[in-house]
Protein backbone atom coordinates (compact mmCIF):
# COMPACT_ATOMS: atom_id res chain seq x y z
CA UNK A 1 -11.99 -7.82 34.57
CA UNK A 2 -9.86 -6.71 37.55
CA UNK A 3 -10.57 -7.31 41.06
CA UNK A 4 -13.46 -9.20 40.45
CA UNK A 5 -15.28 -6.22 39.23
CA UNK A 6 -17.21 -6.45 35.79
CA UNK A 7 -15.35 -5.97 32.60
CA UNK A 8 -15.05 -2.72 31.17
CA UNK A 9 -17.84 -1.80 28.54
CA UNK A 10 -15.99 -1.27 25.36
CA UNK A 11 -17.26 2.19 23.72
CA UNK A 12 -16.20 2.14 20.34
CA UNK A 13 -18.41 0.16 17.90
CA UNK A 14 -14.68 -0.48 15.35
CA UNK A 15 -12.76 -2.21 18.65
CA UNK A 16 -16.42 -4.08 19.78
CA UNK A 17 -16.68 -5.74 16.19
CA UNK A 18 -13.37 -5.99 14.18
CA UNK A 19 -12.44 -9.37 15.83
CA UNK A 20 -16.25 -10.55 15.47
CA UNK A 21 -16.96 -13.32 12.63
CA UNK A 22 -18.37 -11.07 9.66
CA UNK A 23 -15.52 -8.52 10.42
CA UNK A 24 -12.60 -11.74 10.63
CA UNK A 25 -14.40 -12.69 6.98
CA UNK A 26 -13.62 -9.34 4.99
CA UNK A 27 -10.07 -9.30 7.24
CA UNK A 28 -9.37 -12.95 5.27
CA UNK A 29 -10.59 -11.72 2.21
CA UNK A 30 -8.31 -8.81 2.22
CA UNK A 31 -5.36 -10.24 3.37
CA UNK A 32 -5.28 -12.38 0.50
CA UNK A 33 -6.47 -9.66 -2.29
CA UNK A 34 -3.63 -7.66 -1.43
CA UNK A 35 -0.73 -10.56 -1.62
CA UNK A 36 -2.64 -11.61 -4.56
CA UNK A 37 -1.12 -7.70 -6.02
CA UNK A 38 2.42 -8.25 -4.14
CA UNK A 39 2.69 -11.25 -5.34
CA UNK A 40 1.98 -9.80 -9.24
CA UNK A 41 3.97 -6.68 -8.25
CA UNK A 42 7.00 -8.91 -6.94
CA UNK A 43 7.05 -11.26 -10.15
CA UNK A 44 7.44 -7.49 -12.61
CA UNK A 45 9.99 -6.54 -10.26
CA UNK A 46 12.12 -9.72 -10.13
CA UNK A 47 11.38 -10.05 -14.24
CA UNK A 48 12.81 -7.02 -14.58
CA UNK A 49 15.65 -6.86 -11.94
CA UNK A 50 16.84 -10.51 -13.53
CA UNK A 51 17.40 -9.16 -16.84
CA UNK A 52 18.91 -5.83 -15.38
CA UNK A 53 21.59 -8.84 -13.97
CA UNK A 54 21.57 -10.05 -17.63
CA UNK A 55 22.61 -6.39 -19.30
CA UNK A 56 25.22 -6.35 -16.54
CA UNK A 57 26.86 -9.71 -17.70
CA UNK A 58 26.35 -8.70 -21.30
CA UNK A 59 28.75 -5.74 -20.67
CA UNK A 60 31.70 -8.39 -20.13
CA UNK A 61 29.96 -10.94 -22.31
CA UNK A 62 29.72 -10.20 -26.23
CA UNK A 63 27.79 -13.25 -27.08
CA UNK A 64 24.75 -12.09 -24.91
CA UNK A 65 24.58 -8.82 -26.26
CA UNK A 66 21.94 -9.71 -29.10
CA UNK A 67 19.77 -11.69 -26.83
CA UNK A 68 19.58 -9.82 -24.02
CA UNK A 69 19.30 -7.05 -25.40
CA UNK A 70 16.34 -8.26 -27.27
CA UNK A 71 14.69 -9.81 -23.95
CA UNK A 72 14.97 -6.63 -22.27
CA UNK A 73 12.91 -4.62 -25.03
CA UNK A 74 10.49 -7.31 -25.05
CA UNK A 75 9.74 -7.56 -21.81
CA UNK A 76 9.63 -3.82 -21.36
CA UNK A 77 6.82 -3.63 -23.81
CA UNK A 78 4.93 -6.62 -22.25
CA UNK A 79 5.66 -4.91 -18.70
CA UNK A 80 4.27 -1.38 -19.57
CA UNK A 81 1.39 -2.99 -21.89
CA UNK A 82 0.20 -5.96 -19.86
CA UNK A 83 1.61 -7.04 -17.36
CA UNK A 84 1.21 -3.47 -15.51
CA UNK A 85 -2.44 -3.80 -16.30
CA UNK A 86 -2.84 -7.07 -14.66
CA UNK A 87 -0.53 -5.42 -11.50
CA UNK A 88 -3.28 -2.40 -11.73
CA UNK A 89 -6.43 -4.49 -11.72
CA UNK A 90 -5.57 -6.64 -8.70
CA UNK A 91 -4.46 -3.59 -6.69
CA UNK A 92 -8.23 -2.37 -7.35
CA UNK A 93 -9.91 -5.93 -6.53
CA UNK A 94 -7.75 -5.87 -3.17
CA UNK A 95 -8.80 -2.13 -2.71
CA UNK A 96 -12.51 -3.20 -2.99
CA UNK A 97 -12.39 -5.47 -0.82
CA UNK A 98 -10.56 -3.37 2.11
CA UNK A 99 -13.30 -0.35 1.46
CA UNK A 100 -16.17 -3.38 1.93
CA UNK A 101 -14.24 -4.47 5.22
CA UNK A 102 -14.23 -0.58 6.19
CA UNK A 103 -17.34 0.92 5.47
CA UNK A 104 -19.13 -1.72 7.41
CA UNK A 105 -16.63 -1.51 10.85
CA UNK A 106 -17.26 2.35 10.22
CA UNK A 107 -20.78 2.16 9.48
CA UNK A 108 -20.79 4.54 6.51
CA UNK A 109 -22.43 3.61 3.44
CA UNK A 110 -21.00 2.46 0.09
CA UNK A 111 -20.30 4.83 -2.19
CA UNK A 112 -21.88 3.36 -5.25
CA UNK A 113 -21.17 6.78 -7.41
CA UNK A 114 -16.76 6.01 -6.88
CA UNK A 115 -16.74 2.78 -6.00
CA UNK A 116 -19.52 1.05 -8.18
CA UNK A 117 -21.51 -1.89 -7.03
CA UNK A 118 -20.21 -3.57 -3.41
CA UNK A 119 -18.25 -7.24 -4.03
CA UNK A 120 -20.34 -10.20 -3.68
CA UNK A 121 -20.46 -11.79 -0.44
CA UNK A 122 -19.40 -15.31 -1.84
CA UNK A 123 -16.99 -13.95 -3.83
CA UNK A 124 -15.45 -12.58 -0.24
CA UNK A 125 -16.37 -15.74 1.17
CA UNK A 126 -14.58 -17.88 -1.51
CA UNK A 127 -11.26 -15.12 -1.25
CA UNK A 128 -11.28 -15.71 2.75
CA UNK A 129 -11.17 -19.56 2.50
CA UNK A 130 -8.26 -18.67 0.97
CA UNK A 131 -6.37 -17.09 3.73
CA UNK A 132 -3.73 -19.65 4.83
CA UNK A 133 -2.17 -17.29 7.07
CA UNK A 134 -2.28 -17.07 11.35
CA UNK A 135 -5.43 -15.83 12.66
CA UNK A 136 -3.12 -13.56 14.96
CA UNK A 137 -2.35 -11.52 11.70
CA UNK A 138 -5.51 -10.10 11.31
CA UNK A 139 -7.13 -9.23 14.95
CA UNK A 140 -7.16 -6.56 16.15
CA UNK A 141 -6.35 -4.85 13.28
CA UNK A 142 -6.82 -1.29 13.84
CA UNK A 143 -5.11 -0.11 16.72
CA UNK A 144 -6.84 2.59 18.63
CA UNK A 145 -8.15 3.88 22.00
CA UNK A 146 -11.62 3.13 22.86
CA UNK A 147 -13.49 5.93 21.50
CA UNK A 148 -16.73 6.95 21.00
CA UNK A 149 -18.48 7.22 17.69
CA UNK A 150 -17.52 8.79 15.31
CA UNK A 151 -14.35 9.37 16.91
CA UNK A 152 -13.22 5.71 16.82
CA UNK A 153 -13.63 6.05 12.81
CA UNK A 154 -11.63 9.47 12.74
CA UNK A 155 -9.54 7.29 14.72
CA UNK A 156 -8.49 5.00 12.42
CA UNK A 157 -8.67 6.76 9.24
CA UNK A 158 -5.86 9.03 10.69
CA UNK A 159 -4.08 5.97 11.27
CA UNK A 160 -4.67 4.96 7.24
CA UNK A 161 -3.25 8.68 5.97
CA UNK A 162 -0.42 9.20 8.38
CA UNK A 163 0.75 5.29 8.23
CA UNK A 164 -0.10 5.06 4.92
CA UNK A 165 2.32 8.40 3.67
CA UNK A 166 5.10 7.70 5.83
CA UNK A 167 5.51 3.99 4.99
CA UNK A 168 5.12 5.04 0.99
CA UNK A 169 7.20 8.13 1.25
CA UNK A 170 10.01 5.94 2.87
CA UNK A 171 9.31 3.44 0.30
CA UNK A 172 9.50 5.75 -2.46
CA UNK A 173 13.27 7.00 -1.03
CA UNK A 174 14.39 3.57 -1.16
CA UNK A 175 13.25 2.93 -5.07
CA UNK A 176 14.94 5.98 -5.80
CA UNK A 177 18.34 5.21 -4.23
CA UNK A 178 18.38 1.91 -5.81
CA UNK A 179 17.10 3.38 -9.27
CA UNK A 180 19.67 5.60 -9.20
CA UNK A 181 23.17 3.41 -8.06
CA UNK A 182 22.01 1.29 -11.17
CA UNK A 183 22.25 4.10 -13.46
CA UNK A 184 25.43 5.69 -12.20
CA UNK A 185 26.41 1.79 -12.18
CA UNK A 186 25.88 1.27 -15.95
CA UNK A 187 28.33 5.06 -16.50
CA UNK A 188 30.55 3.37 -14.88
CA UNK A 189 30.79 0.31 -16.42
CA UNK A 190 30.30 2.20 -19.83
CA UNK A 191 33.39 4.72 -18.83
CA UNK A 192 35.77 1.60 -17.38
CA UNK A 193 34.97 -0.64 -20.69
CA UNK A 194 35.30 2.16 -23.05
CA UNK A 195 32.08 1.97 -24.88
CA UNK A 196 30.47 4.01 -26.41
CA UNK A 197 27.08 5.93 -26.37
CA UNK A 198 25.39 2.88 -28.60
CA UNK A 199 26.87 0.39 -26.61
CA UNK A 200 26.35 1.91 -23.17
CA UNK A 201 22.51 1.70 -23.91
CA UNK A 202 22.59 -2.10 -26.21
CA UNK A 203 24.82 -3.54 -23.01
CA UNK A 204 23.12 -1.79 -20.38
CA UNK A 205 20.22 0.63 -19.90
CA UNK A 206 17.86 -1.91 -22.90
CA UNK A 207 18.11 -4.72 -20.87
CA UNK A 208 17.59 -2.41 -17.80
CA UNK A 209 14.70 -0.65 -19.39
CA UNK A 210 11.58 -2.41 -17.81
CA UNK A 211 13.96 -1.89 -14.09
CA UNK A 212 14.03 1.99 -14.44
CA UNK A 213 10.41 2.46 -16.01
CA UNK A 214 9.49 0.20 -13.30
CA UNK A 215 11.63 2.54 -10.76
CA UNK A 216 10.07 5.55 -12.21
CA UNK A 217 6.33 4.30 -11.86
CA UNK A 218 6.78 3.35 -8.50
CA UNK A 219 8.68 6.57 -7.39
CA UNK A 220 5.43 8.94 -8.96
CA UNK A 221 2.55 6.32 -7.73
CA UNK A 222 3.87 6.38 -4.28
CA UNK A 223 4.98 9.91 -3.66
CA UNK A 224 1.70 11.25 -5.45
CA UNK A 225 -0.28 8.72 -2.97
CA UNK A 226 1.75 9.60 0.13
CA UNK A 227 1.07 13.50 -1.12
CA UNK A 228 -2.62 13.17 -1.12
CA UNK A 229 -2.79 11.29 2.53
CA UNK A 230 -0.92 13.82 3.79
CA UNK A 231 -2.95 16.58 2.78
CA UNK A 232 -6.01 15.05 4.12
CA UNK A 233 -4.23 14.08 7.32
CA UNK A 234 -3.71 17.61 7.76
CA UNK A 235 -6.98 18.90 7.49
CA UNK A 236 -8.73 15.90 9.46
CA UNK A 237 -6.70 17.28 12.11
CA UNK A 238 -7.75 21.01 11.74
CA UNK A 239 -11.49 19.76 11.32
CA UNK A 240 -10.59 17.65 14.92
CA UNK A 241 -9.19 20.82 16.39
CA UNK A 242 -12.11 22.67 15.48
CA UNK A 243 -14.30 20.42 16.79
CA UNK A 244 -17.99 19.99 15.13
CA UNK A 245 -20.76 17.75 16.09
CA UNK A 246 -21.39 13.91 14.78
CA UNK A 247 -23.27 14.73 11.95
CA UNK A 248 -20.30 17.17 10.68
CA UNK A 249 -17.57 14.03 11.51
CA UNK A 250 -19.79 11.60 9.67
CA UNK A 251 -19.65 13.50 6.73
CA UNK A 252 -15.79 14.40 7.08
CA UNK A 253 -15.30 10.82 7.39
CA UNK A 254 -17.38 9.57 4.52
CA UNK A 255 -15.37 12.33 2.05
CA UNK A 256 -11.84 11.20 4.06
CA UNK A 257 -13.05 7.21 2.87
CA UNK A 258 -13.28 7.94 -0.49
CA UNK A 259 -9.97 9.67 -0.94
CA UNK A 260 -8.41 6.54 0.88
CA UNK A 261 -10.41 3.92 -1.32
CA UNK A 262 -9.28 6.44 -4.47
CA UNK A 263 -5.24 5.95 -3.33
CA UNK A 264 -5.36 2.39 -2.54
CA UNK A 265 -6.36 1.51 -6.16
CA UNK A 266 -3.17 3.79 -7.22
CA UNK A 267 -0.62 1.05 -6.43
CA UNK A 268 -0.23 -1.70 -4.23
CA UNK A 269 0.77 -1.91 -0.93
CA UNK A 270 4.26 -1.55 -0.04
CA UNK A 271 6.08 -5.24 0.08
CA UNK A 272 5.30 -6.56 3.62
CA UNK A 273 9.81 -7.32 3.85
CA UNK A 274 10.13 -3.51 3.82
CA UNK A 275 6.96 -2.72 6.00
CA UNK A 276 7.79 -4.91 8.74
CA UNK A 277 11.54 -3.17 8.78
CA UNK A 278 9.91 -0.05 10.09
CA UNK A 279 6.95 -1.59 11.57
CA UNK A 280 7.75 -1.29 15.52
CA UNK A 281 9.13 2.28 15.78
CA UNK A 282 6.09 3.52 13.27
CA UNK A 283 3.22 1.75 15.56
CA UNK A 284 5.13 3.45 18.89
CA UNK A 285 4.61 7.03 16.65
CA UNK A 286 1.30 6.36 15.78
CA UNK A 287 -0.14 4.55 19.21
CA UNK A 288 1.55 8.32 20.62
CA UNK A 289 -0.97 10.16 18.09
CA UNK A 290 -3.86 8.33 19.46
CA UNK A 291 -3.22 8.87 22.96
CA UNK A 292 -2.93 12.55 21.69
CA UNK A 293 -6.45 12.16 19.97
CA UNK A 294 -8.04 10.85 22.76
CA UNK A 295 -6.93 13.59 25.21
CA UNK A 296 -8.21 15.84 22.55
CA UNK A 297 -11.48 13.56 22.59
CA UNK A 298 -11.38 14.27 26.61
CA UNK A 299 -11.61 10.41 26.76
């Protein structure tokens, strides 16, 4: 309100009932889904980064050739078997949840056909009692101007795709600097300590192996995710350009959702250490697209 007068009439149905109870629910639910998959994701990494460590004292340390060696080629197998699996599955269950949370702010229906049957609402209930984070986390959670519908959904599925790729793409970069320092790290050591081609891999790259595969996973998942968003983001934008009426944007949106539901099961979500690095400067970029949108809009 501002000079007494009465408050503005919000427009968009997504900024009118994100922060309301039902909406605040599926936000819980979500949150903890997808550190539920960090959390899974982090425990591989660390697994594997450990006995990376390991190989790189066994190159100075004779004794812990055997059994490192050995750990590293066990856990590899139980990485790329199992233990990926059980990363995979939760990435889905938190990926469900977000595309319940999304078709219902966006008022598109549930694509039974991809996406199978909709979660249970006490099973959301029972994952938002969970939430033990600040309630300030989760309002306001899409960040947009107030547009009409469908605009306002346009609206934040651009904000999904172009977020979405630049965070993974950046992410991916980073995996594959670190990725590769380790493996011109083990040459190195292998060149210094004289060993040979046996011994370079025993000492180094076995105990290393679940590391790289790990490396290599996430390098393909994200780039081939961040690939996919991209091209969509693109041609959202020509459709936007083009203009169209609501019935056209419904549909655009409702095939848009179900290429973002399809990516979010891919992998999950970037650690939230390495998205809050960038977080700032990438919500100034993006808050600068929607003011572009809504110009566009004629809002």
């Amino acid at each position: 309100m501002v000079d007494g007068s009465s408050p503005t009439l919000i427009v968009s149905p997504v900024l009118r009932e994100q922060n309301q109870s039902d909406a605040l629910v599926r936000l819980r639910a979500m949150s903890v889904s997808h550190k539920r998959a960090q959390r899974l994701a982090a425990l591989s990494a660390w697994c594997s980064v450990l006995l990376a460590a390991a190989g790189c004292a066994a190159s100075f340390v004779t004794s812990l050739v055997g059994v490192v060696a050995i750990a590293g080629s066990v856990w590899a197998v139980v990485y790329s078997t199992v233990f990926s699996s059980w990363v995979d599955s939760a990435a889905r269950r938190a990926a469900y949840v977000q595309e319940l949370l999304d078709v219902r702010l966006f008022r598109l229906s549930w694509n039974s056909v991809l996406a199978g049957e909709e979660p249970l609402s006490h099973e959301v209930n029972a994952l938002s009692r969970r939430f033990s984070g600040e309630e300030e986390e989760i309002r306001d959670y899409y960040e947009i101007p107030d547009l009409p519908y469908p605009y306002d959904v346009i609206a934040c599925q651009l904000q999904n795709l172009g977020w979405g790729a630049r965070i993974r793409r950046r992410y991916a970069r980073a995996v594959v600097g670190v990725t590769c320092v380790w493996g011109v790290a083990g040459l190195v050591v292998a060149l210094s300590a004289h060993f040979d081609l046996g011994e370079a891999l025993v000492r180094w790259y076995v105990p290393s192996l679940a590391a790289l595969l790990l490396g290599v996973t996430t390098v393909r998942t994200q780039w081939a995710v961040a690939a996919e968003r991209e091209r969509v983001l693109s041609l959202v934008r020509g459709r936007i350009a083009a203009g169209g009426g609501e019935a056209d944007l419904l549909r655009l949106a409702r095939q848009v959702q179900d290429v973002i539901f399809l990516s979010r099961q891919t992998y999950t979500r970037v650690p939230n250490w390495f998205f809050r690095q960038y977080q700032a400067s990438d919500r100034a970029d993006f808050l600068a697209a929607m003011r572009e949108l809504r110009d566009q809009v004629g809002r």
